[in-house]
Protein backbone atom coordinates (compact mmCIF):
# COMPACT_ATOMS: atom_id res chain seq x y z
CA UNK A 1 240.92 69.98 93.57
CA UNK A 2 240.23 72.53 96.18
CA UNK A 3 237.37 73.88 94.33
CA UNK A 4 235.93 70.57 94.65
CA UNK A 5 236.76 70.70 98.23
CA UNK A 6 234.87 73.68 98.38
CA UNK A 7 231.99 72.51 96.31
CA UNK A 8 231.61 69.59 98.75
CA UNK A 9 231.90 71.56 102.23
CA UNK A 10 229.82 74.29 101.22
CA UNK A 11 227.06 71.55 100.22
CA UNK A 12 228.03 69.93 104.02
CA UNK A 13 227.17 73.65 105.32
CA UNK A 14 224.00 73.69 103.79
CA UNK A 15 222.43 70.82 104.63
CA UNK A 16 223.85 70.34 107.94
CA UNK A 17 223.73 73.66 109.52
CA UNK A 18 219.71 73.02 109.51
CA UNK A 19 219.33 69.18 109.58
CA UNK A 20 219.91 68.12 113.32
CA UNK A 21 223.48 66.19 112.88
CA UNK A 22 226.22 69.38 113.13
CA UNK A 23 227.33 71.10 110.05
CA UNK A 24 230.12 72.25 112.76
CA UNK A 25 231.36 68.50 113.27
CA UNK A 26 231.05 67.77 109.56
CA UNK A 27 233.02 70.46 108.98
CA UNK A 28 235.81 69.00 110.89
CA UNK A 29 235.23 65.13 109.84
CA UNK A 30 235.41 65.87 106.30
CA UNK A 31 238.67 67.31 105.81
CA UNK A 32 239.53 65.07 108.62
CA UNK A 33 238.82 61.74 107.24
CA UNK A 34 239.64 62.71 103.23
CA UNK A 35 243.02 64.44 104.39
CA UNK A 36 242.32 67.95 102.90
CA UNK A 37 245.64 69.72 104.26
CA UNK A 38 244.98 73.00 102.07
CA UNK A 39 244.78 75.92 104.88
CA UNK A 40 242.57 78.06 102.69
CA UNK A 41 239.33 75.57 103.43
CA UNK A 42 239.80 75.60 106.99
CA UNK A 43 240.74 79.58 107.26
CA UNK A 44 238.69 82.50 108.49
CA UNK A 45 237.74 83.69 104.63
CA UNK A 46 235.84 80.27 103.92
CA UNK A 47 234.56 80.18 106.83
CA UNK A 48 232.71 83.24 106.68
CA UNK A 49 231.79 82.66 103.05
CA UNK A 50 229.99 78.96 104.34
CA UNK A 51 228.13 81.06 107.16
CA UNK A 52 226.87 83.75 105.15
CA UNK A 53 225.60 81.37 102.61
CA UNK A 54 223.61 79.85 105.26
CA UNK A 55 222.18 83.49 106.50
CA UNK A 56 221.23 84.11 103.15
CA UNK A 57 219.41 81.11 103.12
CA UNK A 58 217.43 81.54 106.27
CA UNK A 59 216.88 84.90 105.41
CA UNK A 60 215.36 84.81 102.05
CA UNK A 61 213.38 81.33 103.09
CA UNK A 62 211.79 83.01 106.21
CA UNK A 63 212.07 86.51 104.34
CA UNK A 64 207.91 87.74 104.74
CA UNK A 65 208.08 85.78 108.76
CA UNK A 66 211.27 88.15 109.16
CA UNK A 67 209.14 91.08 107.69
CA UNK A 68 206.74 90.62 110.24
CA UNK A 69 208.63 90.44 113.21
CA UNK A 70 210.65 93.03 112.82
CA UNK A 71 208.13 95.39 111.97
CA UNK A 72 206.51 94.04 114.87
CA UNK A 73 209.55 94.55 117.44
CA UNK A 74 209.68 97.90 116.47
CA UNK A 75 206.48 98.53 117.34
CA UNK A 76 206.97 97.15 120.10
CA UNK A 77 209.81 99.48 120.87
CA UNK A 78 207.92 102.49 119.64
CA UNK A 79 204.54 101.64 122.43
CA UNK A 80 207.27 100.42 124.96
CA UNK A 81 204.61 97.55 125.12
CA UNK A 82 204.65 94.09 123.93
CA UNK A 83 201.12 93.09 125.16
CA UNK A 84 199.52 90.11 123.61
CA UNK A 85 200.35 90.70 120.01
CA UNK A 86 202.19 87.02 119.22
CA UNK A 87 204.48 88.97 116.54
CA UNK A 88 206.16 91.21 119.20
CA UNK A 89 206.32 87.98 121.51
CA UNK A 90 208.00 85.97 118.79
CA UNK A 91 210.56 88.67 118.67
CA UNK A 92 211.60 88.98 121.64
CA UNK A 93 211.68 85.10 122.66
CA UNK A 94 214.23 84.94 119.69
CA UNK A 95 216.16 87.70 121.40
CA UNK A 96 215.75 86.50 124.75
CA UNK A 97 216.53 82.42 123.49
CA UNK A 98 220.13 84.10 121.85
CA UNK A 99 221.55 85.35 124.90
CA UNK A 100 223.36 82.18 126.46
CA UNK A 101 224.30 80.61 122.95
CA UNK A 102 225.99 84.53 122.71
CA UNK A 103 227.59 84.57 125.86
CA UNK A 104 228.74 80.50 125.10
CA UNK A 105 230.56 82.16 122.20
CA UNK A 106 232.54 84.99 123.33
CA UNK A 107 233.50 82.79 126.80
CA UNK A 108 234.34 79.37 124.74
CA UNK A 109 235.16 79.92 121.10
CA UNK A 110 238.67 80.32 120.81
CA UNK A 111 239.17 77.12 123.23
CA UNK A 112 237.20 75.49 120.85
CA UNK A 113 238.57 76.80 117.86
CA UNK A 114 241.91 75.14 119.37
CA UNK A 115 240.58 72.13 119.96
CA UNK A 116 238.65 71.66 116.76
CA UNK A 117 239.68 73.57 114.19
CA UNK A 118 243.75 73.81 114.10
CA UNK A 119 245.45 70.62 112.31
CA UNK A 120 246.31 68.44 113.69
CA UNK A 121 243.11 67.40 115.54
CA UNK A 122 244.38 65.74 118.63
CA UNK A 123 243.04 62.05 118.89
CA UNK A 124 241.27 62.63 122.19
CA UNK A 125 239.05 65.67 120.51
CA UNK A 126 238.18 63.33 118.07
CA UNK A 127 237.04 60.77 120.36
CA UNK A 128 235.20 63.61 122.40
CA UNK A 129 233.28 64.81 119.57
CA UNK A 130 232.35 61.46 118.47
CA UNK A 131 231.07 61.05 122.03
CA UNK A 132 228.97 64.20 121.44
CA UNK A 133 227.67 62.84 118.31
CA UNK A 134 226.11 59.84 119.81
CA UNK A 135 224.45 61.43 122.96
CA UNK A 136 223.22 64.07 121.46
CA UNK A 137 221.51 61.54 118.80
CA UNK A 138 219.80 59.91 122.00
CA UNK A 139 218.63 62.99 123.41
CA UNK A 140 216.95 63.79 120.49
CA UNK A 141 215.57 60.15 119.47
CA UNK A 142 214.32 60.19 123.61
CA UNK A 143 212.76 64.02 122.69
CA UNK A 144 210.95 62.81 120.03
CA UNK A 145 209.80 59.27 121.57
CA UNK A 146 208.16 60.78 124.47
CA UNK A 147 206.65 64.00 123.22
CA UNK A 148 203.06 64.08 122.53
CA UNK A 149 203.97 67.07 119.56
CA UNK A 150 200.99 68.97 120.33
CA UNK A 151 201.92 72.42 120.89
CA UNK A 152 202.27 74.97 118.04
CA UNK A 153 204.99 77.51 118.02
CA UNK A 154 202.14 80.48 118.86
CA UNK A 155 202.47 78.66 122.22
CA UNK A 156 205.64 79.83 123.18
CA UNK A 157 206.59 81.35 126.80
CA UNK A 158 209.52 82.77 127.22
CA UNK A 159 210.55 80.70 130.02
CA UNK A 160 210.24 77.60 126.84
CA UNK A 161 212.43 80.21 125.11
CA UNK A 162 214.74 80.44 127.51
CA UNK A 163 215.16 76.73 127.85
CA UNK A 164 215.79 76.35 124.08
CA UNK A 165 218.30 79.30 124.24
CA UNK A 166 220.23 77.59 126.65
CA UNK A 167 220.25 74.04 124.76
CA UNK A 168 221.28 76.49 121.68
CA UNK A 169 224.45 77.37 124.03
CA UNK A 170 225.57 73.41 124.19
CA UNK A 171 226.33 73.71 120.28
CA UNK A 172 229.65 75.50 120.81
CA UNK A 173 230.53 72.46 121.29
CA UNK A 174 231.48 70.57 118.07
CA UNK A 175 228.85 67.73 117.73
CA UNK A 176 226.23 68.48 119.70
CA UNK A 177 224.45 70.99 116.27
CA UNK A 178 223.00 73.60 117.05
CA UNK A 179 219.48 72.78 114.98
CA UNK A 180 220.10 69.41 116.67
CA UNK A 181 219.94 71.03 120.45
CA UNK A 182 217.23 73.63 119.92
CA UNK A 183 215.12 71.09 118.00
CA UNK A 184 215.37 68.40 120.65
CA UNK A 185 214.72 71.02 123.47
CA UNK A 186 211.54 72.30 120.87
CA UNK A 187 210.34 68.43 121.17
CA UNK A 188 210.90 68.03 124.73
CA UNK A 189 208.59 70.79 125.61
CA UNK A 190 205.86 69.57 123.47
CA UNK A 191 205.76 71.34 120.61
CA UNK A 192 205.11 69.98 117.24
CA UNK A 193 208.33 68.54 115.25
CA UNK A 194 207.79 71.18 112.33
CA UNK A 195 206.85 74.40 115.54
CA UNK A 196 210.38 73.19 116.77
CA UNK A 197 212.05 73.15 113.49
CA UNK A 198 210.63 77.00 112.80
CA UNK A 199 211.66 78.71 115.81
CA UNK A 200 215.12 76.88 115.75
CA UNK A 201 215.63 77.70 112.19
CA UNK A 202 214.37 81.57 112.46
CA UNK A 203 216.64 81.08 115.88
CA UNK A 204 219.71 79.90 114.01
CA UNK A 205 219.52 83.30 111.71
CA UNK A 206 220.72 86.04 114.45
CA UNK A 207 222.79 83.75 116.48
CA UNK A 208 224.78 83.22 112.52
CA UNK A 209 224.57 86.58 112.05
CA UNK A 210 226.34 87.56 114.87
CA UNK A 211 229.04 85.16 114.80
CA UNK A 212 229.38 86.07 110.85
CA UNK A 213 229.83 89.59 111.55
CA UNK A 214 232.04 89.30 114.28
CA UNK A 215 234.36 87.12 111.96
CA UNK A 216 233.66 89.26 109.33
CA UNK A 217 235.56 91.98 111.30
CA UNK A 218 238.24 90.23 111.54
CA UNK A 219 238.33 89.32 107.73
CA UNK A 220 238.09 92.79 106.69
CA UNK A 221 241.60 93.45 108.97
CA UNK A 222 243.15 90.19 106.96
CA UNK A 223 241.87 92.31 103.77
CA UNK A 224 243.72 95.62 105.19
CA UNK A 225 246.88 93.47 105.99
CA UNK A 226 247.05 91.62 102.35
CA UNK A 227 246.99 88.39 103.79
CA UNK A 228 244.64 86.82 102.41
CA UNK A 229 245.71 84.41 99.58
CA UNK A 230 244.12 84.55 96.03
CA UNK A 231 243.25 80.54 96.80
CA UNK A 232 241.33 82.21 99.22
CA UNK A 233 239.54 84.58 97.57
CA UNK A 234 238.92 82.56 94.39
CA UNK A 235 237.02 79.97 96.62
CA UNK A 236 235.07 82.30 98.56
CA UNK A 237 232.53 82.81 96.54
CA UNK A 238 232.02 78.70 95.87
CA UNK A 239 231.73 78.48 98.91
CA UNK A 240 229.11 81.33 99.72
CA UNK A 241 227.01 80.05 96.83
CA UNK A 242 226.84 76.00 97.38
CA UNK A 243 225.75 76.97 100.84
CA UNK A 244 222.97 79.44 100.08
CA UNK A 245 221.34 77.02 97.56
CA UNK A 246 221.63 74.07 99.32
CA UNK A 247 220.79 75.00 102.69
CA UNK A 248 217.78 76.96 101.26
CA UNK A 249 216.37 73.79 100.25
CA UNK A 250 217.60 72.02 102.93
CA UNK A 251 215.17 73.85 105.06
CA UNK A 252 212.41 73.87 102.40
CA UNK A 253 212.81 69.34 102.93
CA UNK A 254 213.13 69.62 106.70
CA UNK A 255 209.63 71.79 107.12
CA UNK A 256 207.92 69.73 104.85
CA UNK A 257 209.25 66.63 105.91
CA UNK A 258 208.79 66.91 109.54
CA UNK A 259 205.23 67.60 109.36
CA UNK A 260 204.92 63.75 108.43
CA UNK A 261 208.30 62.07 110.06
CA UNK A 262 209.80 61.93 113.01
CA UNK A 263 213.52 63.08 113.86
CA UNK A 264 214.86 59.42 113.85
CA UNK A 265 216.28 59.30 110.99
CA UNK A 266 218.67 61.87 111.92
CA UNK A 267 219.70 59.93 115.56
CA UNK A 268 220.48 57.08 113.69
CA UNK A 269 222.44 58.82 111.27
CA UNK A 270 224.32 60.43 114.20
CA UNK A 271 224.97 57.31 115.79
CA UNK A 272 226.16 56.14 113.01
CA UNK A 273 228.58 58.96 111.86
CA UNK A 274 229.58 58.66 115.94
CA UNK A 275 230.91 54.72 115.16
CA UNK A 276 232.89 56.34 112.04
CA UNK A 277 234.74 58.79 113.49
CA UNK A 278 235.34 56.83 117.18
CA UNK A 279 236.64 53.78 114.71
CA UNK A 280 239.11 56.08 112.50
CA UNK A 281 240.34 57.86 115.72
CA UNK A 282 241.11 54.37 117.50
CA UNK A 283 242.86 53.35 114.26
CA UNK A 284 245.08 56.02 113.38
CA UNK A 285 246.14 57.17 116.89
C-alpha cells in the first residue's frame, strides 16, 4: 500500500509541479482526503526524492537551452559584460526573477511547513488553501482573457523578470503553484502562453534546486543520525522515478499544448478542486 501511495504522489509531483494548479496543494489534499497516515510519505526523504525527480525532469527536457545559458553567463562573467547577447540576458533575468521566491523561502517556510504539512491539518488551513485555489484560478483565467499573447520570451526586461520573480514568491504559499503564479504574471505582461510557460518552467529549475539541496542537507544529517526508516528508503527511489517521467512529459504536453489552448482549462480545474476541498473541510470539522 504505501508503494502505491508513492506511485500516485510522485505521478501528482510530476504533473502538477508544471501544470498551473499546485503540485504543493495536491500534495497536501491527497493524503488529506484518502487518509494516508504513514509518516514516511509526508517526511523529509520523500520529499526530496519527489523534488529531485522534478529537477531531473526540467533539466534533461531543457538540457541543450540550459547548455546555452550557462555557457553564456559565464561569458558573461568572464567580459564582465552582458551587452545585447539575449543568452547572457536570459541568464541573468532567471537569476534576478529567483531572488524574492528565495528570500519567501528562508523567511516563510517553516511557518508554512506548520501549517501545511504536519498532521493534523487544522480545518481553517484547509479552508485557506482552498481559498487560494480559487483566486489564484481567476487571476490566471483574467491573465489569459485580457492578454493579447503577443510577446515572445526574447522580449524579456528585467523589470518583466522581476515582476514574475515576485509572483514566483506568492507560491510559498500552498495553493497559489508556483507554474500557476509565474505563468499568469508571463500572460499578464503580454507574452505568448507557450513564452510564459518556458521561462516559468526553466524558472522553476534553480528555484527547485535550491530548495532540494537545502533539504538535501538536512537529509544527509537524518542519514548520519540513522533515522531514517527502511520504509523510507525503500520508497525513495519510487518516488524519484514516477516524478522524473511524468513530469518530463508533463512539460513536453504543456509546451505543445499551449501553443494552441488557452490556460482555462486549468482555472476551471482549480475552481473546481477549490469546491472539493472547501466542502470536505466544512464537513469533517
Amino acid at each position: 500500500m504505501l508503494v502505491t501511495q508513492a506511485i500516485v504522489l510522485g505521478l501528482a509531483q510530476g504533473l502538477t509541479e508544471f501544470i498551473p494548479i499546485s503540485s504543493s496543494a495536491h500534495l497536501v489534499i491527497i493524503p488529506w482526503l484518502f487518509g494516508w497516515m504513514d509518516p514516511a510519505i509526508g517526511g523529509l526523504t520523500f520529499d526530496v526524492a519527489l523534488h529531485l525527480g522534478t529537477l531531473v525532469a526540467i533539466l534533461v527536457f531543457f538540457a541543450k537551452d540550459w547548455v546555452r545559458l550557462i555557457a553564456a553567463w559565464f561569458r558573461s562573467i568572464g567580459e564582465w559584460k552582458i551587452g545585447q547577447d539575449p543568452d547572457r540576458r536570459m541568464a541573468w533575468y532567471l537569476i534576478l526573477a529567483c531572488i524574492p521566491g528565495g528570500i519567501a523561502g528562508f523567511l516563510f517556510e517553516n511557518r508554512v511547513q506548520v501549517s501545511f504539512h504536519e498532521a493534523p491539518i487544522p480545518q481553517a488551513s484547509m479552508i485557506l488553501m482552498a481559498v487560494a485555489i480559487a483566486l489564484m484560478g481567476g487571476l490566471l483565467w483574467l491573465a489569459d482573457a485580457l492578454s493579447k499573447h503577443e510577446r515572445p520570451i526574447g522580449s524579456l526586461t528585467a523589470k518583466d523578470a522581476a515582476l514574475i520573480g515576485l509572483a514566483q514568491a506568492l507560491a510559498i504559499f500552498p495553493g497559489v503553484s508556483r507554474s500557476g503564479a509565474t505563468i499568469t504574471a508571463g500572460l499578464a505582461l503580454g507574452l505568448k502562453r507557450e513564452a510564459a510557460a518556458r521561462f516559468s518552467f526553466l524558472l522553476s529549475a534553480p528555484i527547485i534546486a535550491g530548495a532540494g539541496l537545502k533539504s538535501m542537507l538536512d537529509l544527509l544529517k537524518s542519514l548520519h543520525s540513522g533515522s531514517i526508516t527502511s520504509a523510507e528508503r525503500a520508497i525513495f527511489p519510487v518516488g524519484f522515478i514516477v516524478a522524473a517521467i511524468s513530469g518530463f512529459f508533463c512539460i513536453k504536453f504543456l509546451m505543445a499544448f499551449l501553443q494552441k489552448h488557452s490556460t482555462k482549462v486549468f482555472a476551471w480545474y482549480r475552481w473546481g478542486l477549490a469546491a472539493l476541498v472547501l466542502a470536505v473541510a466544512l464537513v469533517r470539522g
